[in-house]
PDB file of N, CA and C in Angstrom:
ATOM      1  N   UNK A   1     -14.617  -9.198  -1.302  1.00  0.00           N
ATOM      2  CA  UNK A   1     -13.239  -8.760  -1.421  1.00  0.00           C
ATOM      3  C   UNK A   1     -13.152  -7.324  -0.900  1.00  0.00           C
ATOM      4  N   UNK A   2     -12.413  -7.012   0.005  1.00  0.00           N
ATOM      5  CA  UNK A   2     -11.331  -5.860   0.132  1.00  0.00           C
ATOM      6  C   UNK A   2     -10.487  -5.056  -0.395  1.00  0.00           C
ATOM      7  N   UNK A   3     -10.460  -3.868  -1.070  1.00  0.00           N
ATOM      8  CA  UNK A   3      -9.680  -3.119  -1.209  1.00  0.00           C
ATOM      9  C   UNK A   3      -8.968  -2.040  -0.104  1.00  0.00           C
ATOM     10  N   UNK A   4      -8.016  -2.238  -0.426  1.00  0.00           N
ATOM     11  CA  UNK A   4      -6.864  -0.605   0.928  1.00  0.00           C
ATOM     12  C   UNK A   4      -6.432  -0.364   0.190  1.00  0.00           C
ATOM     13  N   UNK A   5      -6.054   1.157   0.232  1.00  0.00           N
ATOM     14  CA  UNK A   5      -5.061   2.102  -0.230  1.00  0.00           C
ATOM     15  C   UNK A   5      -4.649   2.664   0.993  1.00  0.00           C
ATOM     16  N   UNK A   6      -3.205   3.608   0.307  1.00  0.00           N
ATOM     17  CA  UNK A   6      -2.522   3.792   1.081  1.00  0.00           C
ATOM     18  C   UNK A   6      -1.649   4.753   0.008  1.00  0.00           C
ATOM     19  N   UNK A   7      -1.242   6.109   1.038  1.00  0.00           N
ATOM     20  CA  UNK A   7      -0.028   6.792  -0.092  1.00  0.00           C
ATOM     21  C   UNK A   7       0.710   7.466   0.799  1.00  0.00           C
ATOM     22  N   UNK A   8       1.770   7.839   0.519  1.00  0.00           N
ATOM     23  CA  UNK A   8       3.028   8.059   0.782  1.00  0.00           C
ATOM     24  C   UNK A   8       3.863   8.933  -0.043  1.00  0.00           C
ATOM     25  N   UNK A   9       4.411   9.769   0.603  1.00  0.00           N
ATOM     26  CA  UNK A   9       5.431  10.756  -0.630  1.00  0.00           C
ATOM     27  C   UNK A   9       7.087  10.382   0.306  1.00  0.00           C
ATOM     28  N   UNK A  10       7.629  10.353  -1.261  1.00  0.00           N
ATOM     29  CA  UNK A  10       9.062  11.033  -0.944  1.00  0.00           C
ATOM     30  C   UNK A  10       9.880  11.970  -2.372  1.00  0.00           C
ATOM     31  N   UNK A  11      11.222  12.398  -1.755  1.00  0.00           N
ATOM     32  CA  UNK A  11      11.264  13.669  -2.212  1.00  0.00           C
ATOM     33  C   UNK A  11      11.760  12.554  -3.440  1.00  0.00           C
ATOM     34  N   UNK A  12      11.733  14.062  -4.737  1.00  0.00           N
ATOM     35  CA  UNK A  12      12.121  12.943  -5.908  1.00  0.00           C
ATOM     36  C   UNK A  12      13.255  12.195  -6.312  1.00  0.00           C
ATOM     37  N   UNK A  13      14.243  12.568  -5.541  1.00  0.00           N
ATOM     38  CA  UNK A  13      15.874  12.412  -5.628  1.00  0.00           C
ATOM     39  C   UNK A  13      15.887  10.931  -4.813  1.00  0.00           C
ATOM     40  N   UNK A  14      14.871  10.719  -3.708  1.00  0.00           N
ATOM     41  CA  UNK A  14      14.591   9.438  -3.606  1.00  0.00           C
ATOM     42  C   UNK A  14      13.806   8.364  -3.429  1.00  0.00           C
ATOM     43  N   UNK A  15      13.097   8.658  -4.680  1.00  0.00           N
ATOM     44  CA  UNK A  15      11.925   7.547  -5.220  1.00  0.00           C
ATOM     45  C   UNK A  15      12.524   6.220  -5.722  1.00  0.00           C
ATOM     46  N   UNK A  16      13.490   6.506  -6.749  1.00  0.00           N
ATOM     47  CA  UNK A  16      13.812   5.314  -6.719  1.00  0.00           C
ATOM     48  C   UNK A  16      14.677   4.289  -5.571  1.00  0.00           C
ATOM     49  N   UNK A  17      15.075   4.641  -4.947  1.00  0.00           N
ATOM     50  CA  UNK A  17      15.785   4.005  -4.005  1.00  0.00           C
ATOM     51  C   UNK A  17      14.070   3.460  -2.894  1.00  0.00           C
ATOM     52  N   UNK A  18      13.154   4.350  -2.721  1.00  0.00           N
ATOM     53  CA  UNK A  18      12.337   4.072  -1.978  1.00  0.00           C
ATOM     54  C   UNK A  18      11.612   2.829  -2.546  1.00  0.00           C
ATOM     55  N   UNK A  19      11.166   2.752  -4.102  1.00  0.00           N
ATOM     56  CA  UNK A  19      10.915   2.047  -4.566  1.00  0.00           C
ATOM     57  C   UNK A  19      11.554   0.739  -4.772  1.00  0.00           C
ATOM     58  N   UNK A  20      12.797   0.754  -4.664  1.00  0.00           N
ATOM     59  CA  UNK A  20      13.950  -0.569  -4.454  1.00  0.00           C
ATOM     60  C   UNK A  20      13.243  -1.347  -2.710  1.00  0.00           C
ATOM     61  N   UNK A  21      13.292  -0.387  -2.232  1.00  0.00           N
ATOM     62  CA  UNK A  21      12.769  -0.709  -0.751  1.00  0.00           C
ATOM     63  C   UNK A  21      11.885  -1.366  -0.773  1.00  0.00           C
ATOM     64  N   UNK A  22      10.672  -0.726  -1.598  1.00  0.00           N
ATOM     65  CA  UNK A  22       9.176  -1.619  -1.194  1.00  0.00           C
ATOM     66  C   UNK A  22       9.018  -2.597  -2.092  1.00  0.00           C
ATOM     67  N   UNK A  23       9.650  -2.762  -2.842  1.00  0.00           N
ATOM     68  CA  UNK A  23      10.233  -4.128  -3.687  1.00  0.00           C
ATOM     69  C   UNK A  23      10.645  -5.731  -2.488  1.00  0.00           C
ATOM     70  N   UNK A  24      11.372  -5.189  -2.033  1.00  0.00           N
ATOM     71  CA  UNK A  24      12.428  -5.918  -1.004  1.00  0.00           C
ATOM     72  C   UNK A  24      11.531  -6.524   0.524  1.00  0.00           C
ATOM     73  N   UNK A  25      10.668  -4.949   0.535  1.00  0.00           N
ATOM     74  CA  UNK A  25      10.116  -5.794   2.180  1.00  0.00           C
ATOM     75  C   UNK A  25       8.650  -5.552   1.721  1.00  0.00           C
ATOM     76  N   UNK A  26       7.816  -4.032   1.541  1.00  0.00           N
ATOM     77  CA  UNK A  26       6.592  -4.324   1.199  1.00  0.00           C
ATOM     78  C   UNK A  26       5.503  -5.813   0.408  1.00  0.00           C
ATOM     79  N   UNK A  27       5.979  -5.618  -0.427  1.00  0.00           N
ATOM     80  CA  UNK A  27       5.638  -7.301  -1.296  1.00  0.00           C
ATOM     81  C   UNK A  27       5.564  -8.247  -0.944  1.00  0.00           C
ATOM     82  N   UNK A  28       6.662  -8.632  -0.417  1.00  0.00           N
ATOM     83  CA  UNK A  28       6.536  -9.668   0.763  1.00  0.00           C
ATOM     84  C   UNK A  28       6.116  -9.895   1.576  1.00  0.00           C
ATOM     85  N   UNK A  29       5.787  -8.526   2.823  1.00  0.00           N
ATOM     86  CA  UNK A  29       5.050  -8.291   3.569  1.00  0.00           C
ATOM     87  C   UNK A  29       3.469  -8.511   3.426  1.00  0.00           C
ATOM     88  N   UNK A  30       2.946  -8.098   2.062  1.00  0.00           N
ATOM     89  CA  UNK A  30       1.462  -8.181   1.301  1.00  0.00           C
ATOM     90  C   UNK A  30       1.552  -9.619   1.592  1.00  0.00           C
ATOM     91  N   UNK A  31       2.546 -10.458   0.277  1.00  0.00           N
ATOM     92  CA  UNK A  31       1.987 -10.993  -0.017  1.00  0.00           C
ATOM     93  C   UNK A  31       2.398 -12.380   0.893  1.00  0.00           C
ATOM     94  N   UNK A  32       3.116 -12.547   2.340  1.00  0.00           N
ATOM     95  CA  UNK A  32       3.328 -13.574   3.083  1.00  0.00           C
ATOM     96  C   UNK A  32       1.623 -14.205   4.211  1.00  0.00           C
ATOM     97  N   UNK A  33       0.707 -13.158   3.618  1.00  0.00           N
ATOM     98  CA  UNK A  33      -0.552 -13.123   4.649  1.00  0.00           C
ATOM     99  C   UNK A  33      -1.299 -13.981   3.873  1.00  0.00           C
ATOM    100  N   UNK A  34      -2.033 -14.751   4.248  1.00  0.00           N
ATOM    101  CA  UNK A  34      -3.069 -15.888   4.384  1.00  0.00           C
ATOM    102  C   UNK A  34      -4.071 -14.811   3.449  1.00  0.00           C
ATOM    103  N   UNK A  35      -4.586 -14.927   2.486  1.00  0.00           N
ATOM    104  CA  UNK A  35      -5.937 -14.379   2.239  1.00  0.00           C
ATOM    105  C   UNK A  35      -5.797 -12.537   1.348  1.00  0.00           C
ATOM    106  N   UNK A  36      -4.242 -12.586   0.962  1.00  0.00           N
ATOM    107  CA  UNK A  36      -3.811 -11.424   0.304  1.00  0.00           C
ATOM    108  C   UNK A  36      -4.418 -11.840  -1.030  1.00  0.00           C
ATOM    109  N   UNK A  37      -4.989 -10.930  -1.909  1.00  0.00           N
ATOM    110  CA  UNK A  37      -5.115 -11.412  -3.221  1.00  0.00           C
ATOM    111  C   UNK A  37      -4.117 -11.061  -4.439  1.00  0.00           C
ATOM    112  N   UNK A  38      -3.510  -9.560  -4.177  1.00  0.00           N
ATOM    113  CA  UNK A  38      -2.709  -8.982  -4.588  1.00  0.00           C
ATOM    114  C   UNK A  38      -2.450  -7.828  -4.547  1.00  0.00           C
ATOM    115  N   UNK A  39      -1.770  -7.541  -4.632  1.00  0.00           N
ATOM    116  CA  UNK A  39      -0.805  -5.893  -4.652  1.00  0.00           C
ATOM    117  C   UNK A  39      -0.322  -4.931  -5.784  1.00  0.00           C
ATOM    118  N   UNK A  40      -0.904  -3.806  -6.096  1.00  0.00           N
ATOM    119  CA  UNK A  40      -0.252  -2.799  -6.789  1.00  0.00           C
ATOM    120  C   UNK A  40       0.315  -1.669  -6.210  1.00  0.00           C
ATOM    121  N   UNK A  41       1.752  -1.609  -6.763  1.00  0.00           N
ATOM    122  CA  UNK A  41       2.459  -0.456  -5.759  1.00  0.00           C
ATOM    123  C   UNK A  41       3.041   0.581  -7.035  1.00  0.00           C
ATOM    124  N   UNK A  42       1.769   1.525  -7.042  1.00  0.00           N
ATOM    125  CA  UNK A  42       2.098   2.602  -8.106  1.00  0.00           C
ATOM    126  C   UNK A  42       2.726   4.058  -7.628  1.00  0.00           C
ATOM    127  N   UNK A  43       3.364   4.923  -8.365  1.00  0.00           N
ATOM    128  CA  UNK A  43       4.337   6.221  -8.410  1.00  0.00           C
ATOM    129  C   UNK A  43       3.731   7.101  -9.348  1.00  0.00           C
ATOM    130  N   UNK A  44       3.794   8.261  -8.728  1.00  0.00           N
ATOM    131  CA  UNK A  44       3.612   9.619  -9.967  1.00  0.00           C
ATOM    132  C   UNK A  44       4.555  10.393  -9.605  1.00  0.00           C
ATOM    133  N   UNK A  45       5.069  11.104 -10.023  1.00  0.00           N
ATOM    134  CA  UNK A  45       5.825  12.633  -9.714  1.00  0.00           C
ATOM    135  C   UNK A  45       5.070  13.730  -9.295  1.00  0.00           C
ATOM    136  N   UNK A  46       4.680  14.567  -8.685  1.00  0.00           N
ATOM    137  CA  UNK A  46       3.991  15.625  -8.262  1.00  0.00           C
ATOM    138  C   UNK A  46       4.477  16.754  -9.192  1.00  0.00           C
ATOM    139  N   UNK A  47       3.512  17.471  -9.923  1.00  0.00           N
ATOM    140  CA  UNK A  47       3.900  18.747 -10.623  1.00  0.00           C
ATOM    141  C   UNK A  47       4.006  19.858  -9.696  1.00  0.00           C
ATOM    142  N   UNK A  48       3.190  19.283  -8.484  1.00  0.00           N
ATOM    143  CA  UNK A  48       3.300  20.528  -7.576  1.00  0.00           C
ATOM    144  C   UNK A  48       4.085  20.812  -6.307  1.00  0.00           C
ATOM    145  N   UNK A  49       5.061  19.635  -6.539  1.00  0.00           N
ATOM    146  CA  UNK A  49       5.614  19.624  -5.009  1.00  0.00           C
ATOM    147  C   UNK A  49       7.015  18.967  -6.050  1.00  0.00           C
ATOM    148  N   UNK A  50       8.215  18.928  -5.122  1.00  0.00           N
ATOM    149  CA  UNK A  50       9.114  18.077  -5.871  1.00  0.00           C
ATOM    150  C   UNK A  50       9.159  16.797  -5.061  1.00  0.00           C
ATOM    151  N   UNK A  51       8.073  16.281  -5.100  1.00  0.00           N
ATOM    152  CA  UNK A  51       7.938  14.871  -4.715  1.00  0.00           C
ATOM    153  C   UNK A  51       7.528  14.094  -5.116  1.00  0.00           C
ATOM    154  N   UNK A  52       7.755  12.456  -4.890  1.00  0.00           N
ATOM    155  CA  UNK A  52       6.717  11.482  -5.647  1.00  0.00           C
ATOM    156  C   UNK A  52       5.913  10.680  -5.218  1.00  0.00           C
ATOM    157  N   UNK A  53       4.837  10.383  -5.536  1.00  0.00           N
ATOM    158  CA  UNK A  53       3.500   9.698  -4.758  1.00  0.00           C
ATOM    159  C   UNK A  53       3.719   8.530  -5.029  1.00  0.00           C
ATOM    160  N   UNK A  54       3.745   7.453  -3.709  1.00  0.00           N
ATOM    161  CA  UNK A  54       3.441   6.594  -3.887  1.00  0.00           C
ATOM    162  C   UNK A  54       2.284   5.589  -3.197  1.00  0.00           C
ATOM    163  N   UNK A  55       1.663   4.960  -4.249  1.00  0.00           N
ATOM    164  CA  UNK A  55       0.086   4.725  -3.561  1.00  0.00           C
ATOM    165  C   UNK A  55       0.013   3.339  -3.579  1.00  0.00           C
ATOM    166  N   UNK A  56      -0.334   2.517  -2.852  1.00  0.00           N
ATOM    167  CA  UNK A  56      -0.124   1.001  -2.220  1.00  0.00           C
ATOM    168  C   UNK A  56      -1.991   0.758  -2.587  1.00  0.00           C
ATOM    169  N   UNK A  57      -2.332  -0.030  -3.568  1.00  0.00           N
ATOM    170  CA  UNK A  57      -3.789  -0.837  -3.302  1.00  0.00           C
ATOM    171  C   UNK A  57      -3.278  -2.207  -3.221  1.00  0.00           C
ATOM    172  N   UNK A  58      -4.019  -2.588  -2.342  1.00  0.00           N
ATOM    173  CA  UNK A  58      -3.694  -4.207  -1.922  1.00  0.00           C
ATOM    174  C   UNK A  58      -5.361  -4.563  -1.721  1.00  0.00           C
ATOM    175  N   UNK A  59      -5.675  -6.073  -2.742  1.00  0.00           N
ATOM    176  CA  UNK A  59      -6.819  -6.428  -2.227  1.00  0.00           C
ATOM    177  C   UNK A  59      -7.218  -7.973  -1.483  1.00  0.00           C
ATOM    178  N   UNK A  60      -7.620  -8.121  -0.311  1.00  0.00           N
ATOM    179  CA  UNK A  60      -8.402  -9.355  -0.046  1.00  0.00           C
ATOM    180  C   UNK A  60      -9.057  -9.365   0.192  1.00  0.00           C
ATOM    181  N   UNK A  61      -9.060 -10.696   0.634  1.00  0.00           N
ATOM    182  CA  UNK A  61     -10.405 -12.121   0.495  1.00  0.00           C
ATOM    183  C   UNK A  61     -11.038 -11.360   1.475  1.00  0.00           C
ATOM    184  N   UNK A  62     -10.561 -10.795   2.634  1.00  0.00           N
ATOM    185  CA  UNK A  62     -11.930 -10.820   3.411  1.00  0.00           C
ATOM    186  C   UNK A  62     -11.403  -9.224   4.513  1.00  0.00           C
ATOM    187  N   UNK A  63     -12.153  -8.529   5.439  1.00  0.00           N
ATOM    188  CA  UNK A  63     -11.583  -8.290   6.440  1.00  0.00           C
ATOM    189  C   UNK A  63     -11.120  -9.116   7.820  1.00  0.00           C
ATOM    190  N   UNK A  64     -10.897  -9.933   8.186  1.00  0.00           N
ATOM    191  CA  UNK A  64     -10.144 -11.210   8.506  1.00  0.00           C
ATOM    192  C   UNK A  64      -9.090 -11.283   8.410  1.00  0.00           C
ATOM    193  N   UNK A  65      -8.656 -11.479   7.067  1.00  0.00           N
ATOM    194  CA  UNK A  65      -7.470 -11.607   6.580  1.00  0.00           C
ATOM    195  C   UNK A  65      -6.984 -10.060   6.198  1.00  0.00           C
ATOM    196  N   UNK A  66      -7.727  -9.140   5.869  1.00  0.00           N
ATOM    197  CA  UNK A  66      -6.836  -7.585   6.161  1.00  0.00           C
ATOM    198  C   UNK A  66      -6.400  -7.162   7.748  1.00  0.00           C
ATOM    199  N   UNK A  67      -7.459  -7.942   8.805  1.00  0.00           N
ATOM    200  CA  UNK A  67      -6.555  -7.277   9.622  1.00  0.00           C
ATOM    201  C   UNK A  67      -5.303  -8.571  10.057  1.00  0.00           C
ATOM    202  N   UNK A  68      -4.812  -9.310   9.712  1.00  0.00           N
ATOM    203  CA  UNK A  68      -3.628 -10.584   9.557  1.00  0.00           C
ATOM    204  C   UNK A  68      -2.822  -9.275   9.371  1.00  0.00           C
ATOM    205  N   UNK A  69      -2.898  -8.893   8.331  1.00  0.00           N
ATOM    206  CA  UNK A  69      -1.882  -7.997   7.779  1.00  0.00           C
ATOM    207  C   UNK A  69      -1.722  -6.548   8.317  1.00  0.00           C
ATOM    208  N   UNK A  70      -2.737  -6.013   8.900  1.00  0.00           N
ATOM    209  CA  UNK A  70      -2.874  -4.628   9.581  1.00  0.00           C
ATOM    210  C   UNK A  70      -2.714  -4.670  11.109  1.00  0.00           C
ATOM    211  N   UNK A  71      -3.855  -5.718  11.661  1.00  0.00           N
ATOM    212  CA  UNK A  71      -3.947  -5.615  13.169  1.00  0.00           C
ATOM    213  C   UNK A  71      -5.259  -5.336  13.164  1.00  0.00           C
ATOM    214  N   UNK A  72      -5.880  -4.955  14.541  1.00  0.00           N
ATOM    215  CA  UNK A  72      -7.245  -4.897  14.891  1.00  0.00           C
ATOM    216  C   UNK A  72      -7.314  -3.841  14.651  1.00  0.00           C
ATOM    217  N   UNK A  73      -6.953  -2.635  14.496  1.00  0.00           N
ATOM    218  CA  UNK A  73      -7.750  -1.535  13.822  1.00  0.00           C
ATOM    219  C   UNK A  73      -7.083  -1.465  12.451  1.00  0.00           C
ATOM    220  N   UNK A  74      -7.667  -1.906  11.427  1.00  0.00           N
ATOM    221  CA  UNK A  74      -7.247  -2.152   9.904  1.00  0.00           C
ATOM    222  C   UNK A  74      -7.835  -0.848   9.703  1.00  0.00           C
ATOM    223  N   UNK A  75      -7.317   0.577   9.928  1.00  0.00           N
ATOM    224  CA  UNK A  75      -7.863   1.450   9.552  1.00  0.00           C
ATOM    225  C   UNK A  75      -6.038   2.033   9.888  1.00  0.00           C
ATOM    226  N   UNK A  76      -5.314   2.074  10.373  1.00  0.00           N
ATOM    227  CA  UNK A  76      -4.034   2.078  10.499  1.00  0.00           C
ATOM    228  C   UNK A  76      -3.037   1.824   9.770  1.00  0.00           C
ATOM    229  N   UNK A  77      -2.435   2.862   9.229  1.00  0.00           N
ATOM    230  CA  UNK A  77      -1.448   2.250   7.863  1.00  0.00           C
ATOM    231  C   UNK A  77      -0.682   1.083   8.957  1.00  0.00           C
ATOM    232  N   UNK A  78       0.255   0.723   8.066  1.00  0.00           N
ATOM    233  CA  UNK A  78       1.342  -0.247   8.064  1.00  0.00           C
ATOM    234  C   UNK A  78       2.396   0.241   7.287  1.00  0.00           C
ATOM    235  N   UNK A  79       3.643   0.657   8.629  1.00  0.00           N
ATOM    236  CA  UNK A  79       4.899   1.035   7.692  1.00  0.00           C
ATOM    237  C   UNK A  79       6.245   0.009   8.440  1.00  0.00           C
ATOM    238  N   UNK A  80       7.086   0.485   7.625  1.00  0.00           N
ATOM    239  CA  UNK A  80       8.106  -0.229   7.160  1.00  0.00           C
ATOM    240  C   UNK A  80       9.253   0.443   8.281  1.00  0.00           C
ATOM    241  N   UNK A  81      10.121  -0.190   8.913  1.00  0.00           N
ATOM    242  CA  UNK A  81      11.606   0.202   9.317  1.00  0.00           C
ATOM    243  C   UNK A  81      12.160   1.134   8.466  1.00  0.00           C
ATOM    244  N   UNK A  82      12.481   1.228   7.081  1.00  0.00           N
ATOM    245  CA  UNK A  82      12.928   2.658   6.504  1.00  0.00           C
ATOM    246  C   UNK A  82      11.666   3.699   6.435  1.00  0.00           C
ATOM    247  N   UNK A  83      11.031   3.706   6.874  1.00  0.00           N
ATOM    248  CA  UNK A  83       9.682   4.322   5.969  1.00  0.00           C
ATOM    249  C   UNK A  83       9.856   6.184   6.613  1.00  0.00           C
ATOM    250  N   UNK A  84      10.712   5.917   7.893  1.00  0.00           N
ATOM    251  CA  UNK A  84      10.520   7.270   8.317  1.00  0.00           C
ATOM    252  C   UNK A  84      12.055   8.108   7.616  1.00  0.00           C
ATOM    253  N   UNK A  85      12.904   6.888   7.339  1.00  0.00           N
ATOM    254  CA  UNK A  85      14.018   8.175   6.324  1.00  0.00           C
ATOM    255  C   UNK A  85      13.659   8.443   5.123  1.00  0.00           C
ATOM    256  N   UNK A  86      12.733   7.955   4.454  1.00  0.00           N
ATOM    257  CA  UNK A  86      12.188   8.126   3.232  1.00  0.00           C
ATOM    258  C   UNK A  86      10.999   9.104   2.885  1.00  0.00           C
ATOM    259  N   UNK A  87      10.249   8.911   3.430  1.00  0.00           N
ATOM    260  CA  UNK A  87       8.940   9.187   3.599  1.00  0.00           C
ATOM    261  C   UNK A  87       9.014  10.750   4.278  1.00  0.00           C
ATOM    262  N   UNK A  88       8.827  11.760   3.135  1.00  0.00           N
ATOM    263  CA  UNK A  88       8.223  13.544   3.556  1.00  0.00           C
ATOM    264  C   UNK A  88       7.049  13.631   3.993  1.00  0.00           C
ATOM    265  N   UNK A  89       5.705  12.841   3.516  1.00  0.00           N
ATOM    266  CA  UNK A  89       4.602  12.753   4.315  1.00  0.00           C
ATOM    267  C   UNK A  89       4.241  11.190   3.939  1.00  0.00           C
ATOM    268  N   UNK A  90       2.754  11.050   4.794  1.00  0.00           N
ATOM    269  CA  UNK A  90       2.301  10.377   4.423  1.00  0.00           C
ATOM    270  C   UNK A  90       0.345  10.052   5.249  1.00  0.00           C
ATOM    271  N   UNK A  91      -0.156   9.102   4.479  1.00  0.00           N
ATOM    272  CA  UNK A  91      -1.239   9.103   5.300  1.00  0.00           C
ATOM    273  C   UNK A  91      -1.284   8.380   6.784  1.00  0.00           C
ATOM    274  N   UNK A  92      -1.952   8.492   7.406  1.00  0.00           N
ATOM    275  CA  UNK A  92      -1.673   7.537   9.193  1.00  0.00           C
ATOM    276  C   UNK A  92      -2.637   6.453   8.842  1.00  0.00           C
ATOM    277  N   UNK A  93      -4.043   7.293   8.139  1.00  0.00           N
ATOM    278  CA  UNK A  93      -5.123   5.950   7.904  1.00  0.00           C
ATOM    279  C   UNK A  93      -4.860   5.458   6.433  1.00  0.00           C
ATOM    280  N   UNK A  94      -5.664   4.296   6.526  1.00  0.00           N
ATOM    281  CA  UNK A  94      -5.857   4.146   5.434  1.00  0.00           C
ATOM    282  C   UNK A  94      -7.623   4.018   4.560  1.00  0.00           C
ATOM    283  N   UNK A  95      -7.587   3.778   3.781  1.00  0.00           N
ATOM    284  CA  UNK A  95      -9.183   3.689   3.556  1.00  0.00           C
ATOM    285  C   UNK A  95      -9.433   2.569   2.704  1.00  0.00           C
ATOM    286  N   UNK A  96     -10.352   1.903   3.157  1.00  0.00           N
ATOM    287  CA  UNK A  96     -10.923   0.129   2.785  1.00  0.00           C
ATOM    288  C   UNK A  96     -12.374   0.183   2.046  1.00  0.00           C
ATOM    289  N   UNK A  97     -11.782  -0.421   0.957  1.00  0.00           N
ATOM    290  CA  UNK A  97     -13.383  -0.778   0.073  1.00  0.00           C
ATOM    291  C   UNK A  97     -13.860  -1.502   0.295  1.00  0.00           C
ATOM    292  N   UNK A  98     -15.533  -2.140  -0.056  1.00  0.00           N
ATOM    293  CA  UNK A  98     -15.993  -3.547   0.098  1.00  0.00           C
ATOM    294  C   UNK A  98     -15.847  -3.173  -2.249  1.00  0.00           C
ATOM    295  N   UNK A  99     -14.915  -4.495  -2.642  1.00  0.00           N
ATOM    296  CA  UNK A  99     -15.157  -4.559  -4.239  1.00  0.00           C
ATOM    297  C   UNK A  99     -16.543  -5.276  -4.611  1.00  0.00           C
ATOM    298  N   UNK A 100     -17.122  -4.855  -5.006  1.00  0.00           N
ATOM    299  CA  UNK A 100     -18.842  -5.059  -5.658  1.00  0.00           C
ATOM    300  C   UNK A 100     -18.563  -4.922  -7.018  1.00  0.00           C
ATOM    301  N   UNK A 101     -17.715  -4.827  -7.661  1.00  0.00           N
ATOM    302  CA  UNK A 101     -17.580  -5.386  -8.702  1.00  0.00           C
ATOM    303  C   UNK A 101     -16.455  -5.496  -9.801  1.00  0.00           C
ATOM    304  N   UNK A 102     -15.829  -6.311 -10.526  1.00  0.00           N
ATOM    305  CA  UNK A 102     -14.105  -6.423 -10.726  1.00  0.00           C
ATOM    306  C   UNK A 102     -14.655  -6.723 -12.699  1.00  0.00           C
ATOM    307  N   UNK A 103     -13.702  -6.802 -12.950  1.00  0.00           N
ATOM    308  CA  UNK A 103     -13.037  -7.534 -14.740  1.00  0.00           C
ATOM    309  C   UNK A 103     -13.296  -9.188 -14.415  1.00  0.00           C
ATOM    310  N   UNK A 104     -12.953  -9.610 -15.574  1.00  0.00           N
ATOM    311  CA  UNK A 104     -13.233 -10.907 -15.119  1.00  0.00           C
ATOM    312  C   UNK A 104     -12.563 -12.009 -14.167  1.00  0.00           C
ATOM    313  N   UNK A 105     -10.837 -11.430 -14.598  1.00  0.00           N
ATOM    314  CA  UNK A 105      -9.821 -11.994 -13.835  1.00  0.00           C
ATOM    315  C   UNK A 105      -9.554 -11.871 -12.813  1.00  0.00           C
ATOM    316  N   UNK A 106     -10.257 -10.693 -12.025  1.00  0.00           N
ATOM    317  CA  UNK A 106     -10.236 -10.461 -10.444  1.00  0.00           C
ATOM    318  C   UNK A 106     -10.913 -11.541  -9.622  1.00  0.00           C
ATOM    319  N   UNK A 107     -12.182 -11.326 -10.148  1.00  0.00           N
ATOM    320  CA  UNK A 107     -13.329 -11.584  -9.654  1.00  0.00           C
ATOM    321  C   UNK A 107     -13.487 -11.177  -8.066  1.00  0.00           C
ATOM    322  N   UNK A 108     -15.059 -10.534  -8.182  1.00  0.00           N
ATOM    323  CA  UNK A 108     -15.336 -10.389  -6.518  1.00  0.00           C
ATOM    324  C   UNK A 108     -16.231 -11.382  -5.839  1.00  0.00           C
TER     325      UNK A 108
END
């Protein structure tokens, strides 16, 4: 199994609306790929910036099926049609685990 992350800021006035967003197309996007296992799309507030983090782990079955969802260099985020009115920064790469070891309900 595969792990990616991925993070992203926007300012705080519109997190939630950003978050309505990746509700709507991200998720779907994860989870319409052959070999997605699942998706967590978590938020913090920044104490140090007035912005809010948002960090995308998505894990699968294989690299195979991550690049279905990425492309041939699965080292390349994947963004969205709103992502550039939303989005104050963000990362370009992303970074991929091999999971060696999960809870029971994951399983690797």
């Amino acid at each position: 199994m595969i792990a990616r992350t991925w993070t992203g800021w926007t300012e705080n006035a519109r997190a939630d609306e950003y978050e309505q967003y990746m509700h709507e197309v991200a998720l779907p996007g994860y989870s319409h790929v052959d070999g997605n296992l699942g998706v967590l799309m978590m938020r913090r507030e920044r104490e140090d910036r007035p912005w809010t983090e948002f960090t995308m782990l998505s894990l699968w079955r294989d690299t195979q099926a991550m690049e279905a969802f990425a492309g041939n260099d699965r080292g390349d985020a994947v963004f969205y049609d709103r992502d550039e009115e939303f989005l104050v920064d963000r990362e370009w790469q992303v970074r991929a685990y091999e999971v060696y070891g999960t809870t029971d309900h994951l399983g690797a």
